[in-house]
Protein backbone atom coordinates (compact mmCIF):
# COMPACT_ATOMS: atom_id res chain seq x y z
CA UNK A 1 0.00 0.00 0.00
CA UNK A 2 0.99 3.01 -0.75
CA UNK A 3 1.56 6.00 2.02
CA UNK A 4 -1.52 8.04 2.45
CA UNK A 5 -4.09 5.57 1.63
CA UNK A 6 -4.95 4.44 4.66
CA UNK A 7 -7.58 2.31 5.77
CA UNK A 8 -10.40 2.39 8.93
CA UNK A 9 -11.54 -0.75 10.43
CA UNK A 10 -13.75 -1.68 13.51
CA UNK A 11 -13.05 -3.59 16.21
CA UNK A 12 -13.57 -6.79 14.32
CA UNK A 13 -10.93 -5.76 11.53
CA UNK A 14 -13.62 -5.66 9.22
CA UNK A 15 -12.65 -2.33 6.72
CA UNK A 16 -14.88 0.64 7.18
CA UNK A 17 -13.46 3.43 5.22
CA UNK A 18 -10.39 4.30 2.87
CA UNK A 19 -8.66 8.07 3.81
CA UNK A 20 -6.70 9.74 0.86
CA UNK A 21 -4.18 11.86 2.48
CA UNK A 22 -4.08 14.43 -0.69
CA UNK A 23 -1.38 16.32 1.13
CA UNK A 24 0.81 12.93 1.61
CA UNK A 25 1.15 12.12 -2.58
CA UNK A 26 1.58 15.46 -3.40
CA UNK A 27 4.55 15.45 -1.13
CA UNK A 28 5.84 12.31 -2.49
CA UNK A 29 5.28 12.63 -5.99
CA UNK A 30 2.57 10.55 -6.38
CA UNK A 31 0.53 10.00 -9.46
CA UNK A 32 -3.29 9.02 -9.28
CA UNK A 33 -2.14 6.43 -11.67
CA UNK A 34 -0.38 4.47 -8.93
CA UNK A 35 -3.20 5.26 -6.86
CA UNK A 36 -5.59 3.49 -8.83
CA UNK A 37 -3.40 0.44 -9.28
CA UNK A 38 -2.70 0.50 -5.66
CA UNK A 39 -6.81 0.36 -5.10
CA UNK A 40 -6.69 -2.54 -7.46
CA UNK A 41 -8.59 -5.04 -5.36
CA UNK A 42 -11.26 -2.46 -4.40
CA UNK A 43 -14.02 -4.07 -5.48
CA UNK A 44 -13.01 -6.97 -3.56
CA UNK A 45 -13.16 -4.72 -0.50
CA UNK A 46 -16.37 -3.66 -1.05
CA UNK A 47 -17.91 -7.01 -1.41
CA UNK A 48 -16.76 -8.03 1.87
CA UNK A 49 -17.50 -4.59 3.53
CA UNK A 50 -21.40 -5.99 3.89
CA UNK A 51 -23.49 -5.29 6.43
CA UNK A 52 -23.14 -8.04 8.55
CA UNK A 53 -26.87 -9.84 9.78
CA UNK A 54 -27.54 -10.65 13.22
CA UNK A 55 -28.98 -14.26 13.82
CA UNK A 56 -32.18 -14.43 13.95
CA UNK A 57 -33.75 -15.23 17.35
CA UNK A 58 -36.12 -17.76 17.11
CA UNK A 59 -37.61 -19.85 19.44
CA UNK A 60 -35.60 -23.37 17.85
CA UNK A 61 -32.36 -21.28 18.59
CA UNK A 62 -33.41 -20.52 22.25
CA UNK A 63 -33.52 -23.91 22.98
CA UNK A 64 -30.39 -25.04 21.68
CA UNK A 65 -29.16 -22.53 23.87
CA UNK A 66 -31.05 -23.28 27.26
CA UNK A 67 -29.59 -27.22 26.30
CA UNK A 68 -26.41 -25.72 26.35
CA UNK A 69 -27.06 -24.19 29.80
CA UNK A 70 -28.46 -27.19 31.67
CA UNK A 71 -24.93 -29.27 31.53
């Protein structure tokens, strides 16, 4: 990766957001070019950034739980 692109994740690791320090590749020369081919697996990023589901709670899954509480 390239300095200046950095990237925001959660507490899970899961990425969040991508910052573009504009300031950083102007210092170093940088061409949006290399930026781009830096980025390359974006779209990869973005199909794993999903919203992640919570189980549902149903009443089957409540008992499989209390099961796992009697032992």
């Amino acid at each position: 990766m390239i300095d200046g692109i950095n990237l925001i994740t959660d507490e899970r690791g899961n990425t969040k957001a991508i910052l573009l320090d504009l300031k950083q590749f102007k210092k170093d020369n940088v061409s949006a070019t290399s930026i781009l081919n830096s980025l390359s697996d974006l779209q990869q990023m973005i199909n794993d950034a999903g919203v992640e589901k919570e189980a549902p709670n149903t009443w089957e899954l409540a008992k499989e739980k209390l099961k796992g509480l009697k032992t």
